[in-house]
C-alpha atoms as a PDB file:
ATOM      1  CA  UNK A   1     -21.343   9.806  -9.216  1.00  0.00           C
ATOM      2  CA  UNK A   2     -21.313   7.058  -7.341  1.00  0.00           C
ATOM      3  CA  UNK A   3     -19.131   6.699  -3.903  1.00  0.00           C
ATOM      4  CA  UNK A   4     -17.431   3.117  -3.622  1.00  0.00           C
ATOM      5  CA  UNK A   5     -17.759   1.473  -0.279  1.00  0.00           C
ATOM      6  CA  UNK A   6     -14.827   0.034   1.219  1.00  0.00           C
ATOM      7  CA  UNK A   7     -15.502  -3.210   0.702  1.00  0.00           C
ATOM      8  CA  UNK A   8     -15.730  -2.519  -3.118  1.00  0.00           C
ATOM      9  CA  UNK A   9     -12.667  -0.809  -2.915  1.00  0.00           C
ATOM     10  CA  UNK A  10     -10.728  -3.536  -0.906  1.00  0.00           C
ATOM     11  CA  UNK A  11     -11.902  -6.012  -3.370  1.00  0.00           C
ATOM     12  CA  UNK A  12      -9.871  -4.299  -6.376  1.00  0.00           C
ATOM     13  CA  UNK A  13      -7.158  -3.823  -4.270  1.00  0.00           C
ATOM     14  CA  UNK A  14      -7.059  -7.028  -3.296  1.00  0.00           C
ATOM     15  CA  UNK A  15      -7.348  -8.346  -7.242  1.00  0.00           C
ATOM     16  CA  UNK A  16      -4.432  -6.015  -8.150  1.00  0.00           C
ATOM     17  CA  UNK A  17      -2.077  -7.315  -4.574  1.00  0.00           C
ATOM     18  CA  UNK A  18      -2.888 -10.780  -5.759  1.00  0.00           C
ATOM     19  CA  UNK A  19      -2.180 -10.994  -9.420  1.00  0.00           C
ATOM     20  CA  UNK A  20       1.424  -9.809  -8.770  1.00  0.00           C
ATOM     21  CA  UNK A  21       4.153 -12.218  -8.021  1.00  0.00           C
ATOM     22  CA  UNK A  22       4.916 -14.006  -5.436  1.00  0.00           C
ATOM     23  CA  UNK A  23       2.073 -12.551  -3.399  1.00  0.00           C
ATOM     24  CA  UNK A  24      -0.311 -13.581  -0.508  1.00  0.00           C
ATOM     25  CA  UNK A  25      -2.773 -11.631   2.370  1.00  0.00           C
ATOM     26  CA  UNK A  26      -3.026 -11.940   5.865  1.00  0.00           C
ATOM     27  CA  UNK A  27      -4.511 -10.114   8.145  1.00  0.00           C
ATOM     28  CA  UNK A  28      -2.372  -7.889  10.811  1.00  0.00           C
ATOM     29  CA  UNK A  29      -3.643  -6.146  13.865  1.00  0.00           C
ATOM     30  CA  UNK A  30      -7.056  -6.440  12.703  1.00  0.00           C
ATOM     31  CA  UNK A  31      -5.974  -5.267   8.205  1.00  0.00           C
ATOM     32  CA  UNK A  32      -6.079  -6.650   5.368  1.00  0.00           C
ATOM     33  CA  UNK A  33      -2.327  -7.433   4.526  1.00  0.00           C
ATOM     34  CA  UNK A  34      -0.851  -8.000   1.343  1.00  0.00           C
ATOM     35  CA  UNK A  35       2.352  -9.798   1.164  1.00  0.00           C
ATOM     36  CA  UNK A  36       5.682 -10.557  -1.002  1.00  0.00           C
ATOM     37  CA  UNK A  37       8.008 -13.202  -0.190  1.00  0.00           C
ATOM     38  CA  UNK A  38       6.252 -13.324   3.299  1.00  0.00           C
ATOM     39  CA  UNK A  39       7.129  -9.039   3.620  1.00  0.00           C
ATOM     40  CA  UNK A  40       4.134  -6.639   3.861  1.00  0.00           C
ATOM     41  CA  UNK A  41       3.921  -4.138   0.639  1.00  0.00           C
ATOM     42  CA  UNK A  42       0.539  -3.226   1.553  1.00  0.00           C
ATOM     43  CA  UNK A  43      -2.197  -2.891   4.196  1.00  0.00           C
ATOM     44  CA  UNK A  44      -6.004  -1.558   3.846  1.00  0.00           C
ATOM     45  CA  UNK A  45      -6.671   0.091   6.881  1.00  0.00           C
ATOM     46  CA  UNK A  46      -9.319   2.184   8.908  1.00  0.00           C
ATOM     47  CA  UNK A  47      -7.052   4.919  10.817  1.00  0.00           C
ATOM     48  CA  UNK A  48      -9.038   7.959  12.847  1.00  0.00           C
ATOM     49  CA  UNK A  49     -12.397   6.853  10.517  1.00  0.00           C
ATOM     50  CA  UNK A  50     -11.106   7.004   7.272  1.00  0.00           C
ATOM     51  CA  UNK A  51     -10.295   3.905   5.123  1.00  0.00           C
ATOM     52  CA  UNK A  52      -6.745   4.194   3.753  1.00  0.00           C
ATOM     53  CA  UNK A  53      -4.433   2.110   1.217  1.00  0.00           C
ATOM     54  CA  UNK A  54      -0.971   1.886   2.641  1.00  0.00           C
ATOM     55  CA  UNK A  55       2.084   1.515   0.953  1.00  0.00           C
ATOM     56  CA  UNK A  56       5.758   2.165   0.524  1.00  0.00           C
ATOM     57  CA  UNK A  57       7.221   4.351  -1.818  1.00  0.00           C
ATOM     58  CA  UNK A  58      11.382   5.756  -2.343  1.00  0.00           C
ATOM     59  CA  UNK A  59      11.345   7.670   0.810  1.00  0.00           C
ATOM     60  CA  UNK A  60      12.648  10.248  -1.089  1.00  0.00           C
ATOM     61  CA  UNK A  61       9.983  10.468  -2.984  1.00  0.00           C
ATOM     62  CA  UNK A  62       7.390  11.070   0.120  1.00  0.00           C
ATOM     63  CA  UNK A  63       7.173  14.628  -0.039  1.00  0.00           C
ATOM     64  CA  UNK A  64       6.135  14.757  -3.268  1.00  0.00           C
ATOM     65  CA  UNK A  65       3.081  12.865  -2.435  1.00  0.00           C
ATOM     66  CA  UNK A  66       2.784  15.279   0.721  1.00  0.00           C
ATOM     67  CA  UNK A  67       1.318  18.246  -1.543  1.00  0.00           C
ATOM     68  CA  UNK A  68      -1.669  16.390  -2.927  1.00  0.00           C
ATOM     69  CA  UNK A  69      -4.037  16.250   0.750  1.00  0.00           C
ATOM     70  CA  UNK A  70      -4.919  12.902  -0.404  1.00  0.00           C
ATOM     71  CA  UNK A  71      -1.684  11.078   0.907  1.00  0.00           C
ATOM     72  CA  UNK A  72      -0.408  11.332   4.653  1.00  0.00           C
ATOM     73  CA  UNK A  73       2.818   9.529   6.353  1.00  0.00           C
ATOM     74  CA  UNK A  74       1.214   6.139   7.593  1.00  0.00           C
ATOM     75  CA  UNK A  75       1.604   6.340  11.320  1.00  0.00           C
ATOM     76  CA  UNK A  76       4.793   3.986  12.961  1.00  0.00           C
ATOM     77  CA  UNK A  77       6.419   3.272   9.999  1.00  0.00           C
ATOM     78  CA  UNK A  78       6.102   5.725   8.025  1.00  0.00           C
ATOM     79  CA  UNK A  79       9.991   6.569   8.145  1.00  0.00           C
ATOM     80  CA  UNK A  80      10.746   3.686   6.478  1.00  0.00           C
ATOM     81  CA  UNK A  81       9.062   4.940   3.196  1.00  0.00           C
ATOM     82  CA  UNK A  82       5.323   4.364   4.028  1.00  0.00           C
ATOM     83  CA  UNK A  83       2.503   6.747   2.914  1.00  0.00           C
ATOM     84  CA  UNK A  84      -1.485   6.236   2.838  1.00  0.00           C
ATOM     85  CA  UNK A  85      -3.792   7.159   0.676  1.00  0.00           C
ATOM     86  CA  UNK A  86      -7.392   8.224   1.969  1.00  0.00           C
ATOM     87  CA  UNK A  87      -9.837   6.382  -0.154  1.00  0.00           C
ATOM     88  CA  UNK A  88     -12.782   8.705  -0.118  1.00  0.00           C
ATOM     89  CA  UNK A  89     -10.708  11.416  -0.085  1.00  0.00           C
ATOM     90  CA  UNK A  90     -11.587  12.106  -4.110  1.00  0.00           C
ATOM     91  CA  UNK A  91     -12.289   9.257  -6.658  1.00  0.00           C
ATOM     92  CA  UNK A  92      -9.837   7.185  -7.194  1.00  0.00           C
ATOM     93  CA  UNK A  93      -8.188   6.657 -10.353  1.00  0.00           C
ATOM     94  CA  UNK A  94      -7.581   2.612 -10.440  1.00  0.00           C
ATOM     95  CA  UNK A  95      -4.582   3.660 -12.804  1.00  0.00           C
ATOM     96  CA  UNK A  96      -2.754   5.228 -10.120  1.00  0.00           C
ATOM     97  CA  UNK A  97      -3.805   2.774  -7.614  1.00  0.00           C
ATOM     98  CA  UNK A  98      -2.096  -0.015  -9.403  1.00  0.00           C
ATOM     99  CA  UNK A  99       1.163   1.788 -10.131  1.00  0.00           C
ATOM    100  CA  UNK A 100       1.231   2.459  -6.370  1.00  0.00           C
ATOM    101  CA  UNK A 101       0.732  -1.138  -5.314  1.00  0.00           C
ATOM    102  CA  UNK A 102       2.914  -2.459  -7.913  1.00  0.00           C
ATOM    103  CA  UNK A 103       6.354   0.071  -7.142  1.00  0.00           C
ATOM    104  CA  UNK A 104       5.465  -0.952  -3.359  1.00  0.00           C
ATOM    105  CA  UNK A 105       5.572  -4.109  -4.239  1.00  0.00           C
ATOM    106  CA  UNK A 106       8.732  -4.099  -6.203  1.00  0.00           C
ATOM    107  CA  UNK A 107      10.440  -2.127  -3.515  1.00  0.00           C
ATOM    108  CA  UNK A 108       9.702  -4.501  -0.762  1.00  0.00           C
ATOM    109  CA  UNK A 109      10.394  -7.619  -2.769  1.00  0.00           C
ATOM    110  CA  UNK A 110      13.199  -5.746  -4.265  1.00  0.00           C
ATOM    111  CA  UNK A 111      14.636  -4.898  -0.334  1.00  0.00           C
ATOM    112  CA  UNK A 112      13.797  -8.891   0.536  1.00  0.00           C
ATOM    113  CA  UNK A 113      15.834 -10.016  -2.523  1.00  0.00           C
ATOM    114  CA  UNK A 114      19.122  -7.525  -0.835  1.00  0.00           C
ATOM    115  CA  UNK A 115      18.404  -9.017   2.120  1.00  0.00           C
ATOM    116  CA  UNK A 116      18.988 -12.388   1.051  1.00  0.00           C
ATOM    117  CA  UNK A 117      21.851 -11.819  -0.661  1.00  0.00           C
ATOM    118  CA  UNK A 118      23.703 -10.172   2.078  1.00  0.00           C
ATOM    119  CA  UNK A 119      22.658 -13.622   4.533  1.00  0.00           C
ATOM    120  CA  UNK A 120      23.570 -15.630   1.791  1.00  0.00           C
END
């Protein structure tokens, strides 16, 4: 079996960030950045030499993903619902990736739309 590199990997996470809605990427403190609504729902990172997929999940839901090695609380903001995956930790299944990005994605565009509301 081959072992994707990171740039291979980025590149599908960067197709899935991209065809949701209402989506761009930056880059932040050095990352690849994917944005709704101008609010980052994920970030492909390098942290302590392993290559990691950030993203946010119903913090209630973190310590479920806490059993399975793979997943870690992403450093600084990782209160606020935030968990990484390590890429090379096992092979990923793009299945899972995509359901990942796309909940993160709903909850941060989800928490913009509150936002708005309660300015509004």
């Amino acid at each position: 079996m081959t072992v994707m590199t990171s740039d291979a990997i980025l590149k599908r996470v960067r197709g899935i960030c991209l065809s949701l809605d209402d989506t761009a990427e930056r880059v932040s403190w050095g990352h690849p950045t994917f944005t709704v609504g101008g609010r980052t729902f994920a970030v492909f990172e390098e942290y302590k030499d392993e290559w990691c997929m950030c993203f946010r999940v119903e913090k209630a839901h973190q310590p479920l993903f806490l059993k399975d090695p793979r997943f870690f609380i992403t450093p600084y903001i990782g209160k606020q619902g935030w968990l990484s995956l390590r890429v090379h930790a096992s092979p990923l299944t793009w299945k899972e990736v995509r359901e990942l990005l796309v909940e993160s994605h709903r909850l941060v565009a989800s928490a913009k739309t509150a936002s708005s509301r309660r300015r509004g």
